[in-house]
C-alpha atoms as a PDB file:
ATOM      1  CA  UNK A   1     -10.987-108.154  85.964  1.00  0.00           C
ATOM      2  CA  UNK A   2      -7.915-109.577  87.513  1.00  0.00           C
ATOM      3  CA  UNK A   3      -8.005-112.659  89.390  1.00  0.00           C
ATOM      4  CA  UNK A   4      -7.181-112.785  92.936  1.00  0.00           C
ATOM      5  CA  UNK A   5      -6.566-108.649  92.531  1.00  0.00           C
ATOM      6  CA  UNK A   6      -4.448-107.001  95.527  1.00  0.00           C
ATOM      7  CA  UNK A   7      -3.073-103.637  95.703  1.00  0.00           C
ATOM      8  CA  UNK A   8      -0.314-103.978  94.532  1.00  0.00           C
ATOM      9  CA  UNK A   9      -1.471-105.597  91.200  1.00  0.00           C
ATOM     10  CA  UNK A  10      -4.496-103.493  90.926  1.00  0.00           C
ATOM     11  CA  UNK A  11      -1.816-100.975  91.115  1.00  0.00           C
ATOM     12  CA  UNK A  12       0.807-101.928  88.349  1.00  0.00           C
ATOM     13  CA  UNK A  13      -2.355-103.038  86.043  1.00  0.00           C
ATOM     14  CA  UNK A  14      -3.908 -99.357  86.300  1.00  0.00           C
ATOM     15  CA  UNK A  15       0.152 -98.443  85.643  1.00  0.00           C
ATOM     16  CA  UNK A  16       0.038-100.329  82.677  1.00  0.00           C
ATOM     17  CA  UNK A  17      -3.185 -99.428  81.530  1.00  0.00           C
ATOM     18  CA  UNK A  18      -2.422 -95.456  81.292  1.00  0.00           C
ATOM     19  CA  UNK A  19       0.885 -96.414  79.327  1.00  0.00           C
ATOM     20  CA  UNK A  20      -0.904 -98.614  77.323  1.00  0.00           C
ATOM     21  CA  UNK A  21       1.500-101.840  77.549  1.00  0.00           C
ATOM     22  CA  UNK A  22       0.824-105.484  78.502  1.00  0.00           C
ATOM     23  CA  UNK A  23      -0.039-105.833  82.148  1.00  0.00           C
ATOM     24  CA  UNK A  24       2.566-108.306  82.586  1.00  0.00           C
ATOM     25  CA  UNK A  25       5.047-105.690  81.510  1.00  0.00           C
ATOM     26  CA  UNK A  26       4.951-103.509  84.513  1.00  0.00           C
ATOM     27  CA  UNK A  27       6.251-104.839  87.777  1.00  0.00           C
ATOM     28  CA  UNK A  28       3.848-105.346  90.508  1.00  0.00           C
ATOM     29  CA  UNK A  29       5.479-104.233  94.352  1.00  0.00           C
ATOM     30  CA  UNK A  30       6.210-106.844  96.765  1.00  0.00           C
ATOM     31  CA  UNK A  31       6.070-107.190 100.321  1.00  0.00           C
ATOM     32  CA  UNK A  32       6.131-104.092 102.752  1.00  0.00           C
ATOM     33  CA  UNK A  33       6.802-101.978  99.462  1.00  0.00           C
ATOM     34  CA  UNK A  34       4.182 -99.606  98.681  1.00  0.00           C
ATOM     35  CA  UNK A  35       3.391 -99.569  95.178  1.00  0.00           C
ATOM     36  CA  UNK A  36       2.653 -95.684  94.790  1.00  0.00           C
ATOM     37  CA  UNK A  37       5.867 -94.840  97.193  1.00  0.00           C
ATOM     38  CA  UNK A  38       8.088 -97.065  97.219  1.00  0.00           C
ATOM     39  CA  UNK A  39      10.826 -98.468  94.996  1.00  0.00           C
ATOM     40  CA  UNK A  40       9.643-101.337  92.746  1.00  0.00           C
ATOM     41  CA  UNK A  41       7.670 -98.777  90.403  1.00  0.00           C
ATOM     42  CA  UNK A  42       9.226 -96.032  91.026  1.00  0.00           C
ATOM     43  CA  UNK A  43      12.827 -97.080  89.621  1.00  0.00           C
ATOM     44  CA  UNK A  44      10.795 -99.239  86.651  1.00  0.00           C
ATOM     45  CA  UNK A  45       9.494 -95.867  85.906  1.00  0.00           C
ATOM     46  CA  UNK A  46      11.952 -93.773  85.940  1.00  0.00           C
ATOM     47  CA  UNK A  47      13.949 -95.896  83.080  1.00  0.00           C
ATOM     48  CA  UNK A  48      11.172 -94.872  81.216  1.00  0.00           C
ATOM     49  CA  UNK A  49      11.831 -90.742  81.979  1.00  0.00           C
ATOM     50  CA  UNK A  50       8.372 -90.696  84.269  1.00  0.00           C
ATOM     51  CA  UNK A  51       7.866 -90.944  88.025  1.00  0.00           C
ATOM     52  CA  UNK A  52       5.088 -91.189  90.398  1.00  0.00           C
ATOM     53  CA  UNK A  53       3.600 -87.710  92.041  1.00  0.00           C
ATOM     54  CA  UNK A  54       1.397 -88.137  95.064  1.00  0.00           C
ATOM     55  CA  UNK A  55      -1.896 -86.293  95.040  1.00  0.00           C
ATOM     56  CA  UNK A  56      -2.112 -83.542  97.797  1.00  0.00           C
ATOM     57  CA  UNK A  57      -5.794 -83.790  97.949  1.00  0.00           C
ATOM     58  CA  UNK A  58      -7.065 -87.347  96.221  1.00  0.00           C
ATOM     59  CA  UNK A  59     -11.077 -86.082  97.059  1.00  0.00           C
ATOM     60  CA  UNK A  60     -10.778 -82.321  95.615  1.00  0.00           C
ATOM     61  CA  UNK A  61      -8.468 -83.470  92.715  1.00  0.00           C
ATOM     62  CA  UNK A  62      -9.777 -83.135  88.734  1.00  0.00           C
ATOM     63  CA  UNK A  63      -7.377 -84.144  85.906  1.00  0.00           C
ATOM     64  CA  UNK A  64      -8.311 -84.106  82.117  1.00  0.00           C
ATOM     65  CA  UNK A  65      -6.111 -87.306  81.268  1.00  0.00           C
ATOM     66  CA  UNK A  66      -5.567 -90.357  83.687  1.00  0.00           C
ATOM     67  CA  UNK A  67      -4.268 -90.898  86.887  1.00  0.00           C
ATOM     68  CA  UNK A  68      -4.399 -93.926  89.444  1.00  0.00           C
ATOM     69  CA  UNK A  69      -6.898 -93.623  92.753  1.00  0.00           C
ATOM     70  CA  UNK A  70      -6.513 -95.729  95.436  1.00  0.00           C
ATOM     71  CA  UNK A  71     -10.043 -96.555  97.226  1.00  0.00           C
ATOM     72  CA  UNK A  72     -11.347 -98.671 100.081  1.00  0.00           C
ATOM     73  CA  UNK A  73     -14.309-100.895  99.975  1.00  0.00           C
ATOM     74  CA  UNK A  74     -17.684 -99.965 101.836  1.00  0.00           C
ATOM     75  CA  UNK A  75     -16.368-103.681 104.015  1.00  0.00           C
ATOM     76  CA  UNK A  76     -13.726-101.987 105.244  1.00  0.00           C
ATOM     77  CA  UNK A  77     -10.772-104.452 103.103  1.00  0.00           C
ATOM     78  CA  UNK A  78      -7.600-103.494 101.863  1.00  0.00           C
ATOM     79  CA  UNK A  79      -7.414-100.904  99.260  1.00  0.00           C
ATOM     80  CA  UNK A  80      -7.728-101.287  95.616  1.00  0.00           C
ATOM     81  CA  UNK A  81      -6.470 -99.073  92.712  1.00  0.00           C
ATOM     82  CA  UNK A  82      -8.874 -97.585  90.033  1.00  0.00           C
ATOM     83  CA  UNK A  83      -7.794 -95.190  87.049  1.00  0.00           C
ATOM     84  CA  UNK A  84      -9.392 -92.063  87.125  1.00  0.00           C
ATOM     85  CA  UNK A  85     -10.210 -89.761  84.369  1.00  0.00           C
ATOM     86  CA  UNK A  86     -11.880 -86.227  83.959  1.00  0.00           C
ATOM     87  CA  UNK A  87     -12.789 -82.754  85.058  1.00  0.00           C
ATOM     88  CA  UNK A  88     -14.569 -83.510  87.495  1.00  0.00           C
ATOM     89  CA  UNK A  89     -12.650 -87.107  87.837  1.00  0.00           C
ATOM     90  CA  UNK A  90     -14.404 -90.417  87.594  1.00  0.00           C
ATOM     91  CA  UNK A  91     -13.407 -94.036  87.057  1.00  0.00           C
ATOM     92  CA  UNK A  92     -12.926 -95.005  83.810  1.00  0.00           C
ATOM     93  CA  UNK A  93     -11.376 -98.377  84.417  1.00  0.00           C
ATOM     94  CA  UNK A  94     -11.516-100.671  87.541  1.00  0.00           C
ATOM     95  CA  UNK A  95      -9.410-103.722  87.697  1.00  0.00           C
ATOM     96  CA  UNK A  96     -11.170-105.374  90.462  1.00  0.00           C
ATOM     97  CA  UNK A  97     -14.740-103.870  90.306  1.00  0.00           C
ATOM     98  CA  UNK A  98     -14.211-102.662  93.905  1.00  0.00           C
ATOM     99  CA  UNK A  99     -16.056 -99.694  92.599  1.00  0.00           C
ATOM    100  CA  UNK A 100     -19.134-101.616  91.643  1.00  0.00           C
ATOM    101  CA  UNK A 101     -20.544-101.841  95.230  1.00  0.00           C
ATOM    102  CA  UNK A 102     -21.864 -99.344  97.391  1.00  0.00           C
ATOM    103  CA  UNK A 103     -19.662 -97.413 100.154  1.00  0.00           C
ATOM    104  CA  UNK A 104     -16.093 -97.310  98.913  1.00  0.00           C
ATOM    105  CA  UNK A 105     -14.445 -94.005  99.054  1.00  0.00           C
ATOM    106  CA  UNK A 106     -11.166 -92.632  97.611  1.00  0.00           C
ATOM    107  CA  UNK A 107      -8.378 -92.609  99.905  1.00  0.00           C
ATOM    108  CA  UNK A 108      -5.380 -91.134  97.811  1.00  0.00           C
ATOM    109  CA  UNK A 109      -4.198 -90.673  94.007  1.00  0.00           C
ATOM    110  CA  UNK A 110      -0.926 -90.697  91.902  1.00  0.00           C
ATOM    111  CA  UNK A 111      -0.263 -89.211  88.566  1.00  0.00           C
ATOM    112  CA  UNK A 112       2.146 -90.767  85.852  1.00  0.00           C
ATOM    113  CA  UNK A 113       4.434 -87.406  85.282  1.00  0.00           C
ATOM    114  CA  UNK A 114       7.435 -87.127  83.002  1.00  0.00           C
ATOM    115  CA  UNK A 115      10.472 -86.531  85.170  1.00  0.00           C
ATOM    116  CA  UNK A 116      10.967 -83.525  82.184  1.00  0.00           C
ATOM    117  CA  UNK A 117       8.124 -82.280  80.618  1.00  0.00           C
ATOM    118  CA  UNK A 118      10.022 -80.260  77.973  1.00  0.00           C
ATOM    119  CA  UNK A 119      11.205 -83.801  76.607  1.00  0.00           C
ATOM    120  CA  UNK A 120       7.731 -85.323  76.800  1.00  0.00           C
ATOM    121  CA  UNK A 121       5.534 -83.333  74.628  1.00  0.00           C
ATOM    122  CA  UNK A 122       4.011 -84.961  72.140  1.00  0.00           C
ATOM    123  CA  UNK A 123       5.115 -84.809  68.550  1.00  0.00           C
ATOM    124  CA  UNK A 124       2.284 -82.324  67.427  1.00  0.00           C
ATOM    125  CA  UNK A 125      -0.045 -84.221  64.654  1.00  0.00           C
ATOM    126  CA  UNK A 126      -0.234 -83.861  61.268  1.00  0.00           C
ATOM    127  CA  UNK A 127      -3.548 -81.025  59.776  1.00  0.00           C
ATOM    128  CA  UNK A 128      -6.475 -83.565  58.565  1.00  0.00           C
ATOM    129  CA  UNK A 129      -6.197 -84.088  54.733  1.00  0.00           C
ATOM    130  CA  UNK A 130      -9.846 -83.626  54.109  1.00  0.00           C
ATOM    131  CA  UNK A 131     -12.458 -81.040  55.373  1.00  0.00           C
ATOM    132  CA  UNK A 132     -15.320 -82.647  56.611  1.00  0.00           C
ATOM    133  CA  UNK A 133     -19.490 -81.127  57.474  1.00  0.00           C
ATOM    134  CA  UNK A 134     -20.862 -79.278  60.072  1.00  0.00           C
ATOM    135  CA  UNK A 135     -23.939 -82.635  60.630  1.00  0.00           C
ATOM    136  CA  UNK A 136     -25.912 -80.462  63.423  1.00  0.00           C
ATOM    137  CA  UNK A 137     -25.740 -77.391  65.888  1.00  0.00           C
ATOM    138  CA  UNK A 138     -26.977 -77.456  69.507  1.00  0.00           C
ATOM    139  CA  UNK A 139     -27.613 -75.075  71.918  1.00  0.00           C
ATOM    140  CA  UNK A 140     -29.115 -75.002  74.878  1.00  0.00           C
ATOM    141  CA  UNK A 141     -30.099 -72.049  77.103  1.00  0.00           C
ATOM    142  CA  UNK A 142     -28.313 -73.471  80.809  1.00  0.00           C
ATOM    143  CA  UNK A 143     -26.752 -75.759  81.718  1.00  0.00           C
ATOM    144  CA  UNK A 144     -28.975 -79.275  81.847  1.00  0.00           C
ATOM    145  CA  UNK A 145     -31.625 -77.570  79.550  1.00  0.00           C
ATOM    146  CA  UNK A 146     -33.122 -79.467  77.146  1.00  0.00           C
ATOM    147  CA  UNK A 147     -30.544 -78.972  74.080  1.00  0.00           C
ATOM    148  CA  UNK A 148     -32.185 -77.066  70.607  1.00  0.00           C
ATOM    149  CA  UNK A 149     -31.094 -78.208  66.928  1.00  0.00           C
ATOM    150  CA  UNK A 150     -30.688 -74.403  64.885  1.00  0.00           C
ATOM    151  CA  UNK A 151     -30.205 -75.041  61.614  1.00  0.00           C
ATOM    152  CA  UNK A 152     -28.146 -72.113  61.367  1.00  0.00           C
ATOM    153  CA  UNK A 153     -26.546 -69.724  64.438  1.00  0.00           C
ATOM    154  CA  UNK A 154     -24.423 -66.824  64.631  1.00  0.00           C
ATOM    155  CA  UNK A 155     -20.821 -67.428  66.105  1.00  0.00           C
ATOM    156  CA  UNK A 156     -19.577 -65.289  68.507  1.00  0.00           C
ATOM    157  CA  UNK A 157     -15.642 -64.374  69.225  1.00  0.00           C
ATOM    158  CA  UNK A 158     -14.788 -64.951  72.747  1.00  0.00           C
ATOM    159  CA  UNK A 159     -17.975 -66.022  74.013  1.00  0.00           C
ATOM    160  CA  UNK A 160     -19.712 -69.263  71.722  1.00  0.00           C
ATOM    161  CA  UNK A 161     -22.855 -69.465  69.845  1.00  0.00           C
ATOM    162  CA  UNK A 162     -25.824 -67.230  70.243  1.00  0.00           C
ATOM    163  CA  UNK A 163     -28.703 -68.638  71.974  1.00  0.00           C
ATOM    164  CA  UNK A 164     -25.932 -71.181  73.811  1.00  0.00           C
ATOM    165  CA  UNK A 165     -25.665 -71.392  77.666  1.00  0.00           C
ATOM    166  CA  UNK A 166     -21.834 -70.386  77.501  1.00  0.00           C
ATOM    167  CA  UNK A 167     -22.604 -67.112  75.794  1.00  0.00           C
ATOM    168  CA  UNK A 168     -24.670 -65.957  79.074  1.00  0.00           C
ATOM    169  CA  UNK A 169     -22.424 -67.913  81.316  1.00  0.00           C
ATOM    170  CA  UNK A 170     -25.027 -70.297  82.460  1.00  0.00           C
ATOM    171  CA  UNK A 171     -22.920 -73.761  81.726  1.00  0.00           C
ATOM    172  CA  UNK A 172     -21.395 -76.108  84.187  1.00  0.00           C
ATOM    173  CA  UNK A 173     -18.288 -74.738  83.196  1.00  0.00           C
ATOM    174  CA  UNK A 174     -16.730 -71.088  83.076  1.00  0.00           C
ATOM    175  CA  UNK A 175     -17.284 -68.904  80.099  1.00  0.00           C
ATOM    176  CA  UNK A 176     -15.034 -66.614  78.475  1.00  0.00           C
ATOM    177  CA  UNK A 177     -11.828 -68.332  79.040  1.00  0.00           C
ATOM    178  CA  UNK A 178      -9.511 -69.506  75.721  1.00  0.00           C
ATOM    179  CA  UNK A 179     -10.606 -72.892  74.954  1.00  0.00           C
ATOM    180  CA  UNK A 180     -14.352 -72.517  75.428  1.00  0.00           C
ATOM    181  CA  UNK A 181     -16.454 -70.846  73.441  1.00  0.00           C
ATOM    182  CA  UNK A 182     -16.952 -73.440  70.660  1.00  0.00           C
ATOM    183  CA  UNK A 183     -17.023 -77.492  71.131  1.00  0.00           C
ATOM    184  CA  UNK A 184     -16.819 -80.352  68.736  1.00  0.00           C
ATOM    185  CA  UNK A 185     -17.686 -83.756  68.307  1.00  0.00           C
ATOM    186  CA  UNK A 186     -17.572 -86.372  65.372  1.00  0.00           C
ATOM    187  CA  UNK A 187     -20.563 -88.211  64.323  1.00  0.00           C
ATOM    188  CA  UNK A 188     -18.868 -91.134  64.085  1.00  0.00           C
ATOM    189  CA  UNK A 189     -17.978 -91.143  67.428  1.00  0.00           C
ATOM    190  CA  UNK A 190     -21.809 -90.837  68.936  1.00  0.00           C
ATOM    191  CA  UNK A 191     -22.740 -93.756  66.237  1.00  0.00           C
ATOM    192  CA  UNK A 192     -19.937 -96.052  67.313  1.00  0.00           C
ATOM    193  CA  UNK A 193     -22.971 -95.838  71.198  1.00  0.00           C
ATOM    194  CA  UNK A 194     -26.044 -98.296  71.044  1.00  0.00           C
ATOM    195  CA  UNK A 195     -28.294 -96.202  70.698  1.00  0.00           C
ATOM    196  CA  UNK A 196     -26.287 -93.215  69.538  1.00  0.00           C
ATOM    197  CA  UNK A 197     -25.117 -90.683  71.808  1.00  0.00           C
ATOM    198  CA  UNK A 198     -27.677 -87.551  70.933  1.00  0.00           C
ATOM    199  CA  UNK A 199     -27.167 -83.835  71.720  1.00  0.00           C
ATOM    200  CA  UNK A 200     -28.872 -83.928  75.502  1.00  0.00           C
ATOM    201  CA  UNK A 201     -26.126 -86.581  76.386  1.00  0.00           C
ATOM    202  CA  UNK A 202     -23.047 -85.473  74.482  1.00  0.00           C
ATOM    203  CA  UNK A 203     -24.040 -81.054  75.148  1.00  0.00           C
ATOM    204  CA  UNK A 204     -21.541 -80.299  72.176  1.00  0.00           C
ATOM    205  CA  UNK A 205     -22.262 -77.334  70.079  1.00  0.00           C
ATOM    206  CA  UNK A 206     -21.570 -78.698  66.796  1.00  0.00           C
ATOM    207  CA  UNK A 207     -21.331 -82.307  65.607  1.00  0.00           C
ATOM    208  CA  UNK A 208     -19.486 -82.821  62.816  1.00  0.00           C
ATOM    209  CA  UNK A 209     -18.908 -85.545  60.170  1.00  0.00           C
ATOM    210  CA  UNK A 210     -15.681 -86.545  57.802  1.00  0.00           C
ATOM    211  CA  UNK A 211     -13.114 -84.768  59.874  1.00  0.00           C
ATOM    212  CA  UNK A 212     -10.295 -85.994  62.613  1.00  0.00           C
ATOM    213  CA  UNK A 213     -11.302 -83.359  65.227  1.00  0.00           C
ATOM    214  CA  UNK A 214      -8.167 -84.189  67.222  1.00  0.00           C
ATOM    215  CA  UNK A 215      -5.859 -83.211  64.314  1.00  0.00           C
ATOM    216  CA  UNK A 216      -7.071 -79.482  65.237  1.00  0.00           C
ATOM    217  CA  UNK A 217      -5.728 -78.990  68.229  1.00  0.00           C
ATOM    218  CA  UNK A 218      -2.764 -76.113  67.847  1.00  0.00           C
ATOM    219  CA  UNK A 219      -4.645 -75.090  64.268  1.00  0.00           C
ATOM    220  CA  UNK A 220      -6.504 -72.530  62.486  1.00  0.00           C
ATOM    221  CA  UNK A 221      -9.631 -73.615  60.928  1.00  0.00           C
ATOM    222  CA  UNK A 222     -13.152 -72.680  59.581  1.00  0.00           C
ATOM    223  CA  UNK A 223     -16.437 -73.690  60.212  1.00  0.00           C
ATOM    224  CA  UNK A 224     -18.090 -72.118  56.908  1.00  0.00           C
ATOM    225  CA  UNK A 225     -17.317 -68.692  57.074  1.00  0.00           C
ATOM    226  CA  UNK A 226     -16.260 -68.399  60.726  1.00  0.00           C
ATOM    227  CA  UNK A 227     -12.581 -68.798  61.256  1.00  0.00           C
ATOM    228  CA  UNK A 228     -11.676 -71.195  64.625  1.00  0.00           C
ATOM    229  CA  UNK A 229      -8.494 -72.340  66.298  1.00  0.00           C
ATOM    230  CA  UNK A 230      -8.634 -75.752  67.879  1.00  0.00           C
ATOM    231  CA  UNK A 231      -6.913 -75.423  71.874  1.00  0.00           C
ATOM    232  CA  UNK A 232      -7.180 -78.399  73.207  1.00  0.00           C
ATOM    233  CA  UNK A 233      -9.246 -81.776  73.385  1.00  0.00           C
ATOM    234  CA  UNK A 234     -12.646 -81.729  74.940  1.00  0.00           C
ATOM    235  CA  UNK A 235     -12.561 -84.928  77.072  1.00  0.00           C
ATOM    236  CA  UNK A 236     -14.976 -86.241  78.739  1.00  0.00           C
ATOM    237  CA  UNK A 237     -16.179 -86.227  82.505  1.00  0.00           C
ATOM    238  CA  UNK A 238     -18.452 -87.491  85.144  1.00  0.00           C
ATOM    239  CA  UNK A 239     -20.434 -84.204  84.194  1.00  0.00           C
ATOM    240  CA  UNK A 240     -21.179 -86.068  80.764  1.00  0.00           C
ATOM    241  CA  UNK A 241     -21.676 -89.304  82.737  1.00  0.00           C
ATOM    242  CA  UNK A 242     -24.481 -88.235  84.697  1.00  0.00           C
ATOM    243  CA  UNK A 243     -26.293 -86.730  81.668  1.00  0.00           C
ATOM    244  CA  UNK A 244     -25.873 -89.490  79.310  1.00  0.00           C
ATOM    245  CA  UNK A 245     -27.617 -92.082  82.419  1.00  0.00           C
ATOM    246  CA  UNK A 246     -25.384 -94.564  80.788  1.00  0.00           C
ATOM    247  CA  UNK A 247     -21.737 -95.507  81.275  1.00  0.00           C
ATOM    248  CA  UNK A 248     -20.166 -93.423  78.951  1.00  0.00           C
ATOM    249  CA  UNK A 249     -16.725 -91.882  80.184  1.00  0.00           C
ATOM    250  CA  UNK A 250     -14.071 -94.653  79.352  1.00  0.00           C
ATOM    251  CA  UNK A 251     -15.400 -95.168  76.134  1.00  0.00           C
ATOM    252  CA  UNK A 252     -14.971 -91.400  75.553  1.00  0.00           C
ATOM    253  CA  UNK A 253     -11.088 -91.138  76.336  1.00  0.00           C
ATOM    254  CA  UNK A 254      -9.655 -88.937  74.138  1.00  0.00           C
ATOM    255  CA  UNK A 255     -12.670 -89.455  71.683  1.00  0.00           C
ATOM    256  CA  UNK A 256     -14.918 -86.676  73.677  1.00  0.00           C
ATOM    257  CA  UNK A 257     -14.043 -83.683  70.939  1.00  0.00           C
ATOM    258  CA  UNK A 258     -12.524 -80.412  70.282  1.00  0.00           C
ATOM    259  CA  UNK A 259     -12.435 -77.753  72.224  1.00  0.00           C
ATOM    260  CA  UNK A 260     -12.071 -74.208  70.233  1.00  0.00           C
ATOM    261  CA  UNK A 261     -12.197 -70.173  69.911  1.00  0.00           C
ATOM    262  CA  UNK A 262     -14.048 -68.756  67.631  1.00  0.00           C
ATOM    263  CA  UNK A 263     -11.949 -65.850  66.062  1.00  0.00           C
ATOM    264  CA  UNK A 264     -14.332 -63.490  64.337  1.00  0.00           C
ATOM    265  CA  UNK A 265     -18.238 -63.432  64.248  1.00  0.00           C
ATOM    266  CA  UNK A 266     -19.848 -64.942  61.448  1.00  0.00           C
ATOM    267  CA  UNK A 267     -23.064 -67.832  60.635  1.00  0.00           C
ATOM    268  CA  UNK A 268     -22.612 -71.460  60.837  1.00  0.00           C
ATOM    269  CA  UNK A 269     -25.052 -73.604  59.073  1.00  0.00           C
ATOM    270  CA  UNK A 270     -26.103 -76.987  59.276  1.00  0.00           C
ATOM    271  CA  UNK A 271     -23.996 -78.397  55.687  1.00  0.00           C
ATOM    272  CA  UNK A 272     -20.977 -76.396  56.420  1.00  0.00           C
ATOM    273  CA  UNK A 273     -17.827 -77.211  55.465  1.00  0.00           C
ATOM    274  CA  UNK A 274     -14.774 -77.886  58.226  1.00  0.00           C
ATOM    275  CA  UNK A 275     -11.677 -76.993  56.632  1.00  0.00           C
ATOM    276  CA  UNK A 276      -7.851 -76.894  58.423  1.00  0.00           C
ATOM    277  CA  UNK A 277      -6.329 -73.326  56.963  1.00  0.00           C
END
């Protein structure tokens, strides 16, 4: 935590947090100059091609990657900045703990945006060299439900794996959109968790060993005989938080797995290889 944390530190320290520099890299506001609106970050940042964009809604608003809350303490002091992280949201990072007592609320939120998105995208990454194992499956029949280890299932285009809540639509999240009928996450990802993160707290559908899941993204690939296309990365969220009963979001930033459609129907077993086509 910072010592003697304000605002406006909390604030440039979230700042540099998100862009992953030192914290005494990013200018911290001064005076009357408020650090999500006014002109000591906002001119810092935009020599770097981003800019600040105010939240319309702070409460209502979910964001799969990071973005800076501002919230009040249950005492009723000055505001303090948190990063955020998640759909839904949560903290994932709090500066000055202001979030570790009861009663503070969120009052607003900012997102780091590039000021043109066509020159931000990432350079897309490299396919993995090696395929890697299909270590377990796991379905469960709705959402919360106690989660079941197959050691085989039959993949199903457009909708997930049979016997799975997202087949039925019955998960926290909708069904039958691109992006969500298969899930993915490394076993050396729930090892690196003491005790290991198991299949009721991480609710992937396959976990998978000896492959960079994150590589996938934008790719074709199989899962033994069932041909996949990674869409995006599955990141983690308070939903994920509340099941695992342990803090698990931050540690889980862009380490939460893949998110993929299954493109024809075929079995996956338990031993099968992932390969990138």
């Amino acid at each position: 935590m910072l010592e003697g944390p304000s605002e406006a530190t909390t604030f440039s320290a979230c700042v540099a947090t998100i862009l992953e520099l030192p914290a005494d890299g990013v200018p911290v506001a001064r005076g009357d100059d408020d650090p999500g609106t006014g002109w000591t970050l906002m001119r810092w940042l935009g020599g770097l091609g981003l800019g600040l964009v105010r939240v319309a809604d702070a409460q209502a608003f979910s964001w799969a990657g990071p973005w800076i809350a501002r919230v009040r303490p249950g005492d009723g002091g000055p505001p303090r900045a948190v990063v955020m992280y998640g759909v839904p949201s949560g903290v994932t990072w709090d500066p000055s703990g202001v979030t570790e007592r009861d009663g503070w609320r969120l009052t607003d939120g900012f997102v780091i945006s590039a000021l043109d998105v066509a020159l931000a995208r990432p350079a897309r990454a490299e396919a993995p060299a090696a395929a890697g194992i299909v270590e377990a499956i796991c379905v469960a029949p709705a959402a919360g439900a106690t989660t079941e280890l197959p050691p085989a299932a039959r993949a199903l285009p457009g909708l997930g794996i049979d016997g799975d809540r997202h087949v039925q639509g019955l998960g926290t999240f909708p069904s039958g959109l691109p992006g969500s009928a298969l899930t993915l996450i490394e076993a050396e990802v729930c090892e690196s968790f003491d005790p290991p993160l198991g299949p009721d707290e991480h609710r992937r559908n396959l976990v998978t060993r000896g492959i960079d899941l994150n590589r996938l993204v934008g790719r074709e690939f199989s899962v033994g005989e069932v041909p996949c296309r990674g869409m995006r990365l599955c990141e983690a969220c308070t939903v994920m938080d509340r099941y695992a009963r342990r803090p698990v979001l931050r540690a889980l930033v862009h380490r939460g797995g893949l998110r993929a459609d299954i493109l024809a129907e075929g079995k996956i077993s338990v031993g099968d290889a992932v390969a990138p086509e």
